[in-house]
N, C-alpha and C. Protein backbone atom coordinates (compact mmCIF):
# COMPACT_ATOMS: atom_id res chain seq x y z
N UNK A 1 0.39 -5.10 12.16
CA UNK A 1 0.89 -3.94 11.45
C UNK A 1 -0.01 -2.75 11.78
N UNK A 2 0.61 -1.61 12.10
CA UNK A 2 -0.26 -0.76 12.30
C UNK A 2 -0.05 0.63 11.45
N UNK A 3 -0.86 1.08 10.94
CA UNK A 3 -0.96 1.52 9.54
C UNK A 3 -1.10 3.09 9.96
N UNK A 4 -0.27 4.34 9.24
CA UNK A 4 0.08 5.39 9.85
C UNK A 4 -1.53 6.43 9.72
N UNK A 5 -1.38 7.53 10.44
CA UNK A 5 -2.63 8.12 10.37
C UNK A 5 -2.42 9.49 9.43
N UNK A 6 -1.41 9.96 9.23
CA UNK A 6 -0.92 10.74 8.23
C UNK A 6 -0.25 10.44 7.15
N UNK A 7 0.22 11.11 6.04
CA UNK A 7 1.34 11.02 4.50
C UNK A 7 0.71 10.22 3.76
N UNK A 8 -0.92 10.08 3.40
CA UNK A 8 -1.29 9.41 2.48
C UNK A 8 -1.40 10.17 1.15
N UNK A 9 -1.53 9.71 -0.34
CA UNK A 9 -0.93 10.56 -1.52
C UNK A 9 -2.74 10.17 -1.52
N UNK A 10 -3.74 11.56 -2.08
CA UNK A 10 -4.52 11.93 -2.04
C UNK A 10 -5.00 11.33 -3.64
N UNK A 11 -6.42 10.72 -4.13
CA UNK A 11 -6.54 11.14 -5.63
C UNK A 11 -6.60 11.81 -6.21
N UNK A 12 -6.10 12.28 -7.32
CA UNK A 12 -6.14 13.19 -8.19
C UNK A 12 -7.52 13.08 -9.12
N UNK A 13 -8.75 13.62 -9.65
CA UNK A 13 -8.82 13.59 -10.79
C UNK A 13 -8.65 14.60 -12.52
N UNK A 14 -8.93 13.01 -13.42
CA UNK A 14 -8.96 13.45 -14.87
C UNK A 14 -10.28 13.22 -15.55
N UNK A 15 -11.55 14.37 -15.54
CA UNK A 15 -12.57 14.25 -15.82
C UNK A 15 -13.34 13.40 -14.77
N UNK A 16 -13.84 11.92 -15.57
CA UNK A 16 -14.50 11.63 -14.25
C UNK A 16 -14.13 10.41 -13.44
N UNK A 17 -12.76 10.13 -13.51
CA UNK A 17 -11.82 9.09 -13.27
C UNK A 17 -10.57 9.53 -12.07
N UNK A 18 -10.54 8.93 -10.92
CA UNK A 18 -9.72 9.30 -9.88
C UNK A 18 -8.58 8.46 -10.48
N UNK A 19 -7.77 9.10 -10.37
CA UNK A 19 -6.38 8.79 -10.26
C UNK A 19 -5.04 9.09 -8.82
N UNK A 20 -4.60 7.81 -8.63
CA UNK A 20 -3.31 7.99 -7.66
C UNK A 20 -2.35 7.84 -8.04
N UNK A 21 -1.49 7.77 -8.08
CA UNK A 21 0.09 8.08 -9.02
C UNK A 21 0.71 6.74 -8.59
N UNK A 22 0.69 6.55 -6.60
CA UNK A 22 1.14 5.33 -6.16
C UNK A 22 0.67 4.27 -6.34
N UNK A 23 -0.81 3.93 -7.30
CA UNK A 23 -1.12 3.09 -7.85
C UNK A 23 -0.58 3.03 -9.54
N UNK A 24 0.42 3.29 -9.94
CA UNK A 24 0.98 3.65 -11.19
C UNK A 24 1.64 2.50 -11.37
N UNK A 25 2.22 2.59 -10.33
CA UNK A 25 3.61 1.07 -10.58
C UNK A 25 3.20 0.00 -9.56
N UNK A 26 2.26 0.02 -9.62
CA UNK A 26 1.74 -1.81 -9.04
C UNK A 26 2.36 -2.99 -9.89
N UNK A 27 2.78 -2.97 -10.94
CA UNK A 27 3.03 -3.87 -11.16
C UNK A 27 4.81 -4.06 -12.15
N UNK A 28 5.58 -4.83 -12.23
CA UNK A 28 6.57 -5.08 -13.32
C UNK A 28 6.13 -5.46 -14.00
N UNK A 29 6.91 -4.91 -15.60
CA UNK A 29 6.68 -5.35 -16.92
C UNK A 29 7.93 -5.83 -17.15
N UNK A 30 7.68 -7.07 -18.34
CA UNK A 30 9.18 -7.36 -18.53
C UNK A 30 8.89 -7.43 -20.24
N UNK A 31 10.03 -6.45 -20.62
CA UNK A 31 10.14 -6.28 -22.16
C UNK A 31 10.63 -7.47 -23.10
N UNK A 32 10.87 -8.54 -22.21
CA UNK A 32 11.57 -9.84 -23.28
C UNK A 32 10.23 -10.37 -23.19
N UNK A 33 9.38 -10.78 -22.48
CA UNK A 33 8.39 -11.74 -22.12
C UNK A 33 6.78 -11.23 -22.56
N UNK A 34 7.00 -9.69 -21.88
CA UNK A 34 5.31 -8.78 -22.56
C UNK A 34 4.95 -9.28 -21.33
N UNK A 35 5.01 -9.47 -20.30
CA UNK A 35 3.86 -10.26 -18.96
C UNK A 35 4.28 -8.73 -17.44
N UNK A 36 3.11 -9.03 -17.41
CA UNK A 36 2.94 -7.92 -15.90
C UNK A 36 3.11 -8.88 -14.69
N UNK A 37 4.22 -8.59 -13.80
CA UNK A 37 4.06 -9.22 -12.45
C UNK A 37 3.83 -8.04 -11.37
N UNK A 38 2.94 -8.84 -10.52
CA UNK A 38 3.09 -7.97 -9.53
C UNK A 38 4.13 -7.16 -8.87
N UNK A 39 3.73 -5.76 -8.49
CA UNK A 39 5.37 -5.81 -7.92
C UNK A 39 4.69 -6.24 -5.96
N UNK A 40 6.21 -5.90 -5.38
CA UNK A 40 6.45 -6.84 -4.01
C UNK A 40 5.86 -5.28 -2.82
N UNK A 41 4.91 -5.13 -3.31
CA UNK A 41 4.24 -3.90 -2.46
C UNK A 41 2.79 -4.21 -1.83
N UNK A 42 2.84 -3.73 -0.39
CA UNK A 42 1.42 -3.73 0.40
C UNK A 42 1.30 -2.08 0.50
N UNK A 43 -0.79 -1.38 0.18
CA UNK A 43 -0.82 -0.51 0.24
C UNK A 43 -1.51 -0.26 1.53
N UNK A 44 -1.16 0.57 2.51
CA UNK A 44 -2.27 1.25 3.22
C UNK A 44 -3.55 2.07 2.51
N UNK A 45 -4.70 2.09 2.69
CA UNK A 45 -5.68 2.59 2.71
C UNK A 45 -6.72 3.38 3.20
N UNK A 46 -6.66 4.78 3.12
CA UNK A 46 -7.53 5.06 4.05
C UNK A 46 -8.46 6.14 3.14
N UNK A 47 -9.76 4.95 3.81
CA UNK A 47 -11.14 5.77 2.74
C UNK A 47 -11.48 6.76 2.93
N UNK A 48 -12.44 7.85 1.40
CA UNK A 48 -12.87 8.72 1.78
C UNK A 48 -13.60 8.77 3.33
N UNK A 49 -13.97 8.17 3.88
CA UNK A 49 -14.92 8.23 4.85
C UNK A 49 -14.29 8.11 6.60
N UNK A 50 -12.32 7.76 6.16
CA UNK A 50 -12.02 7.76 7.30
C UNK A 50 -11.78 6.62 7.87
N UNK A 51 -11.81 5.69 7.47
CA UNK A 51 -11.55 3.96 7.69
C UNK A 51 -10.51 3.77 7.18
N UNK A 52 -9.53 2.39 7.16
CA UNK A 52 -8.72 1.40 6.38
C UNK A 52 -8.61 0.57 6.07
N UNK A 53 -7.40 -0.10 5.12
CA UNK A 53 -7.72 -0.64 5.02
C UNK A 53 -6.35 -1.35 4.23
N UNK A 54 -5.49 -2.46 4.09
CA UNK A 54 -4.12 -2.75 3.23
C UNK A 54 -4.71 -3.45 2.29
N UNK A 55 -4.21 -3.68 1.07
CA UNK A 55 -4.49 -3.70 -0.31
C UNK A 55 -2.99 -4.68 -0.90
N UNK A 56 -3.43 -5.51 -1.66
CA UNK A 56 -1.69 -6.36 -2.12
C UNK A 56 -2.24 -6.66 -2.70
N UNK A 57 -1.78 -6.59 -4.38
CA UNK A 57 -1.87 -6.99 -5.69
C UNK A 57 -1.47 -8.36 -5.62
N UNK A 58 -2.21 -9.71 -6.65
CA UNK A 58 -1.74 -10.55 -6.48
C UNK A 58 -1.31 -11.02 -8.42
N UNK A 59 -2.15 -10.63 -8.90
CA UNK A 59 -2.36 -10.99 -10.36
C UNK A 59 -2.98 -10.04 -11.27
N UNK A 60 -2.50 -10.49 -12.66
CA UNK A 60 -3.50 -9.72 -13.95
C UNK A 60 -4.35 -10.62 -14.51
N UNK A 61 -3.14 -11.95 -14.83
CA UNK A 61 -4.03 -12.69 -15.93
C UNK A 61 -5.17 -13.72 -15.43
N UNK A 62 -6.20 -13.80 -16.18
CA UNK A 62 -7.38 -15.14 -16.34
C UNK A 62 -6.69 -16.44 -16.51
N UNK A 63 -7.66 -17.44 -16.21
CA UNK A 63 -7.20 -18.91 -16.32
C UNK A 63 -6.67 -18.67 -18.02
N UNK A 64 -5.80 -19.56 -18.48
CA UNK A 64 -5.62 -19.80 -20.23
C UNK A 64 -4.51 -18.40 -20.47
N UNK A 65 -4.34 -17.58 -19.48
CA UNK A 65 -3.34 -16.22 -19.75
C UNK A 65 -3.78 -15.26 -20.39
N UNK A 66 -4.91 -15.28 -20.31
CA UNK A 66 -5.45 -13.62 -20.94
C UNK A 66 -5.33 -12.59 -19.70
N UNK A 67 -4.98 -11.54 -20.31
CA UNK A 67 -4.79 -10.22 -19.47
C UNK A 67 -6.47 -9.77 -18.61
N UNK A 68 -6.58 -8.76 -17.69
CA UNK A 68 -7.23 -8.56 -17.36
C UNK A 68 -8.44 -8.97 -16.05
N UNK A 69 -8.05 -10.26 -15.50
CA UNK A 69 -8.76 -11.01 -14.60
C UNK A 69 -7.53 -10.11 -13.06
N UNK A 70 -8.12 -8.79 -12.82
CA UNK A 70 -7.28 -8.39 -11.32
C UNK A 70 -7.50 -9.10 -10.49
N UNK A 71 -6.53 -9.34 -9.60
CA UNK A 71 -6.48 -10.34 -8.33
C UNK A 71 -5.86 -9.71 -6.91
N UNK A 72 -6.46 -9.48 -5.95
CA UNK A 72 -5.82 -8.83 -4.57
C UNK A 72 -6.02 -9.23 -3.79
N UNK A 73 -5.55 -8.89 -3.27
CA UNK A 73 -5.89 -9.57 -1.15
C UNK A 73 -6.03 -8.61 -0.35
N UNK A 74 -6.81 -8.41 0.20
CA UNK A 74 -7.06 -6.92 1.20
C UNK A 74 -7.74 -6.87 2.15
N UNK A 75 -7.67 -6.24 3.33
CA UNK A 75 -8.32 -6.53 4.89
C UNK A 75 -9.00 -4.51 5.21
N UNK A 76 -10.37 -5.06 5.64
CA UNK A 76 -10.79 -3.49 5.77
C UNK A 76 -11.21 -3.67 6.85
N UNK A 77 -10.94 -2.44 7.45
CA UNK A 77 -11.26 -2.36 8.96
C UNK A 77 -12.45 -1.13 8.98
N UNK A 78 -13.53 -1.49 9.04
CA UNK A 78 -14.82 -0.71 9.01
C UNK A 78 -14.97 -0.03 10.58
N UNK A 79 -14.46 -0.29 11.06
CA UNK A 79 -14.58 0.34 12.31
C UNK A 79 -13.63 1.38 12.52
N UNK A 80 -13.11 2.02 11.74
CA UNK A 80 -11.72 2.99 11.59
C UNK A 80 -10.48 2.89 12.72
N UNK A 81 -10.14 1.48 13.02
CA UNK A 81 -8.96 1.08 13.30
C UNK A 81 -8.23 1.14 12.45
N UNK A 82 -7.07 1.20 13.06
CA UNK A 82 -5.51 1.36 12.24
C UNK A 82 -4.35 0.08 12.19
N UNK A 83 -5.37 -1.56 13.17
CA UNK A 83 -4.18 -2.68 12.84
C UNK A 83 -4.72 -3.15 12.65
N UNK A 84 -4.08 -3.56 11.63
CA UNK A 84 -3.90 -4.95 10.64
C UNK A 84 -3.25 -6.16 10.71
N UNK A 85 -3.62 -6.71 12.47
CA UNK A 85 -3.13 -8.09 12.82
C UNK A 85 -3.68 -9.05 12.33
N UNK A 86 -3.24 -10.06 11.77
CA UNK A 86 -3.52 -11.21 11.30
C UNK A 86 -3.64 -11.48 9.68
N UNK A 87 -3.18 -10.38 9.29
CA UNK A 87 -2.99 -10.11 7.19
C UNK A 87 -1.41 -10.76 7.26
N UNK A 88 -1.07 -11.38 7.58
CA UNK A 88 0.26 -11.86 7.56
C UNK A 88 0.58 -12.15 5.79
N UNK A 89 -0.28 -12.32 4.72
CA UNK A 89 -0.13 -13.09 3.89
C UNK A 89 0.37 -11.29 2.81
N UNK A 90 -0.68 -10.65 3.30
CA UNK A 90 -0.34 -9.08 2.94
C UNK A 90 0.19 -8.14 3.57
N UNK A 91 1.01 -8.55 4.89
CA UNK A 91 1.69 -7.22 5.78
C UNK A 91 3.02 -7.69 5.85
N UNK A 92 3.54 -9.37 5.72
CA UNK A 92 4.74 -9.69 6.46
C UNK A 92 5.21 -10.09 5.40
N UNK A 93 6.67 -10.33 5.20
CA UNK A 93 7.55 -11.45 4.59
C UNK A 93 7.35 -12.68 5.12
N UNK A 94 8.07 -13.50 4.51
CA UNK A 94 8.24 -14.67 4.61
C UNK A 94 9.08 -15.25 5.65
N UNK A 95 10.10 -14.23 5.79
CA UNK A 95 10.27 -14.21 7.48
C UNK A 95 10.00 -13.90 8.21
N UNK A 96 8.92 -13.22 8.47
CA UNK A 96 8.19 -12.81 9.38
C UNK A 96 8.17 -11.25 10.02
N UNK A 97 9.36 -10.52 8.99
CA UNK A 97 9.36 -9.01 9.11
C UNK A 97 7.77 -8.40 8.70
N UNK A 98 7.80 -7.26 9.58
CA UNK A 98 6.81 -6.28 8.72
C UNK A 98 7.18 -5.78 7.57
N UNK A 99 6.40 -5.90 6.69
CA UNK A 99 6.31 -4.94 5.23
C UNK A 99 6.39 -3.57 5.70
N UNK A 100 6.59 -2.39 5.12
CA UNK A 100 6.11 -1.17 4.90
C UNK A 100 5.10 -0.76 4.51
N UNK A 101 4.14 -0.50 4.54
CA UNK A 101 3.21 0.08 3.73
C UNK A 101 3.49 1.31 3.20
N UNK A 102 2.52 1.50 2.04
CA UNK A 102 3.16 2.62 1.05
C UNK A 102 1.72 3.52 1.52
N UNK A 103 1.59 4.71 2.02
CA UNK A 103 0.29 5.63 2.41
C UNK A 103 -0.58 5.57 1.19
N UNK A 104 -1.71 5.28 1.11
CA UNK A 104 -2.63 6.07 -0.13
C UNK A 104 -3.77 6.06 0.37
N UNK A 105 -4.69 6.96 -0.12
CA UNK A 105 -5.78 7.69 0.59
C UNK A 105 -6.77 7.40 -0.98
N UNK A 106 -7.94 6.61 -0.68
CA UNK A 106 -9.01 6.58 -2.02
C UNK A 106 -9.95 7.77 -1.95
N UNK A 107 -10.44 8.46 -2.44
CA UNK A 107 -11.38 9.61 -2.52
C UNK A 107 -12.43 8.67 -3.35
N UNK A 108 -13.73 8.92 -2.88
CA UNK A 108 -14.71 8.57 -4.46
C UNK A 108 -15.20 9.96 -4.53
């Protein structure tokens, strides 16, 4: 997968907390049940510093179902390459299509 070099959504901040908007809806809620699932999204990444990196939510809850234990899978390329061969578990379907990645850009 090779991950674009422009259209990433920039952080915003609120005081002293960055915020991205496309990290907003990472996950489904379901109003009969109260439980967060992941949603079916891989993010591109590209750090303040100019590197990348894809990002896939996997979980919320702790062993026993308490909220709060985050879970991801993510591949960083420190050398500021742009592919992401061999993340198959976070770039492809299950048939073997490429995902999309969704652009987002981390600021610290």
């Amino acid at each position: 997968m090779q991950l674009p070099d422009t259209g990433y959504v920039v952080d915003q901040r609120r005081g002293d907390t960055p915020r991205n908007r496309l990290l907003e809806d990472w996950y489904y809620y379901s109003w009969t049940s109260h439980i967060l699932r992941p949603a079916d999204r891989t993010y591109a990444v590209r750090t303040a510093d100019g590197k990348y990196a894809v990002l896939r939510s996997l979980g919320y809850y702790c062993p026993g179902g308490r909220p709060g234990c985050v879970a991801f899978r993510y591949r960083y390329r420190g050398d500021g390459g742009r592919e992401m061969a061999g993340l198959e578990a976070a770039g492809r379907l299950s048939n073997g299509a490429e995902r999309t990645a969704t652009p987002l850009r981390i600021d610290r």
